[in-house]
Protein backbone atom coordinates (compact mmCIF):
# COMPACT_ATOMS: atom_id res chain seq x y z
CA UNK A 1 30.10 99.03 46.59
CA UNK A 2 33.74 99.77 46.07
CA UNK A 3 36.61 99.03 48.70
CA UNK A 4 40.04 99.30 48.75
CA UNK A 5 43.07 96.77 50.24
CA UNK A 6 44.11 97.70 53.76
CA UNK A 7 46.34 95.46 54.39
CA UNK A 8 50.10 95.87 52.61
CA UNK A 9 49.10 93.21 50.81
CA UNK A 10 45.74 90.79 49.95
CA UNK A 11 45.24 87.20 48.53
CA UNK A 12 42.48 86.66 46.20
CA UNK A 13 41.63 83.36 46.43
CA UNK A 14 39.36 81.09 44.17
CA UNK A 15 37.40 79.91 46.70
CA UNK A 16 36.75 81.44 50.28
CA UNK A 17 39.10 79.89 52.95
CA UNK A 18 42.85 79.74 52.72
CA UNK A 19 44.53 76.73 50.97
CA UNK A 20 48.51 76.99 49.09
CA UNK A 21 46.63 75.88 45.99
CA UNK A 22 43.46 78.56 45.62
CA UNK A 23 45.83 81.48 45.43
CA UNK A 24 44.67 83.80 41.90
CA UNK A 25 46.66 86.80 42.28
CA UNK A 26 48.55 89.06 45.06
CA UNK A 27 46.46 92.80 45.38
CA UNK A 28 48.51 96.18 46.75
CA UNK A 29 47.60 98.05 49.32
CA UNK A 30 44.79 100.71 47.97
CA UNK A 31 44.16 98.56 45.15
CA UNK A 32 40.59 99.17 44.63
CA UNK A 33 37.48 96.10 44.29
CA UNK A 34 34.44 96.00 44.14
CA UNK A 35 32.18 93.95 46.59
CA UNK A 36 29.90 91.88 45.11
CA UNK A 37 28.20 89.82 48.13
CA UNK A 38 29.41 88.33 51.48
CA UNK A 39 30.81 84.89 51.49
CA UNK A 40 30.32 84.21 55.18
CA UNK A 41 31.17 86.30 58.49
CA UNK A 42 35.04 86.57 57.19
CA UNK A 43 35.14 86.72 53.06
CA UNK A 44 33.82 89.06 50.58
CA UNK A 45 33.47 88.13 46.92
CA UNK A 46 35.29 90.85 44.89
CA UNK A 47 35.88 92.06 41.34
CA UNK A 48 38.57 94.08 39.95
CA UNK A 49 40.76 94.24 37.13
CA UNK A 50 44.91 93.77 37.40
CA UNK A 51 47.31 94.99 35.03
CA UNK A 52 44.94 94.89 32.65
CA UNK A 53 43.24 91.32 33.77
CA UNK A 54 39.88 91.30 34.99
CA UNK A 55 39.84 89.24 38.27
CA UNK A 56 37.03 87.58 40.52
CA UNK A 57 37.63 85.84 43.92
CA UNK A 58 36.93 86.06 47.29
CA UNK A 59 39.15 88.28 49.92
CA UNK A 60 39.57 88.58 53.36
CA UNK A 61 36.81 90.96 54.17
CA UNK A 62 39.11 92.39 57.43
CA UNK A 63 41.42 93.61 54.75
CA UNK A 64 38.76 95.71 53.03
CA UNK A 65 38.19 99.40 53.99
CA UNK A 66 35.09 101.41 52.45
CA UNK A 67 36.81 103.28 49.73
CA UNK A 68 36.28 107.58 50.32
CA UNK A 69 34.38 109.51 47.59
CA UNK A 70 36.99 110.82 45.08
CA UNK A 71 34.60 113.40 44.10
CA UNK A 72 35.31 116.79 45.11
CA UNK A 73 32.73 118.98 46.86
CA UNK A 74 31.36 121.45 44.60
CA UNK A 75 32.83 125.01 45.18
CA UNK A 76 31.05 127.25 46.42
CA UNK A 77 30.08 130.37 45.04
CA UNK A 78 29.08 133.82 45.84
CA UNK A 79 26.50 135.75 43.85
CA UNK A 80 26.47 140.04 44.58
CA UNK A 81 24.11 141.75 43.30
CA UNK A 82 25.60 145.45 41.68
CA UNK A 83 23.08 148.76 41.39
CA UNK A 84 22.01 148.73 38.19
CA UNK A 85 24.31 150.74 36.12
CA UNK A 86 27.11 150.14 37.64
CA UNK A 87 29.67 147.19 36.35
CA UNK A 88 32.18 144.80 38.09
């Protein structure tokens, strides 16, 4: 399932608590990841791909909101039916 960074900003870390040292990049706000399991009540363990890099680690799972569908609703469309012999 996909999610997207809350937060202004989001540590992905190597390993799922906070330490100076575990620290594998810095994600944007809307950045998009994808979930791939819990890590415990507080973590998720992500994937996603930064300027260019793919990236796995774990994230804060606070900072994660469910991303929206960015598909569009199909239009809708009316049908008529004309009298036959007559045209549009």
């Amino acid at each position: 399932m996909f999610h997207v960074v809350t937060a202004p900003s989001l540590n992905l870390r190597s390993e799922p608590r906070v330490v100076p040292t575990n620290r594998i990049a810095t994600l944007p706000q809307g950045h998009r990841v994808e979930k791939l399991a819990d890590a415990g009540p507080e973590w998720s363990k992500v994937q996603t791909t930064l300027s260019g890099a793919p990236l796995e680690g774990f994230a804060a799972s606070r900072f994660l909101g469910t991303e929206a569908s960015t598909q569009p609703a199909p239009a809708a469309t009316a049908w008529s039916r004309t009298p036959a012999g007559t045209t549009c």
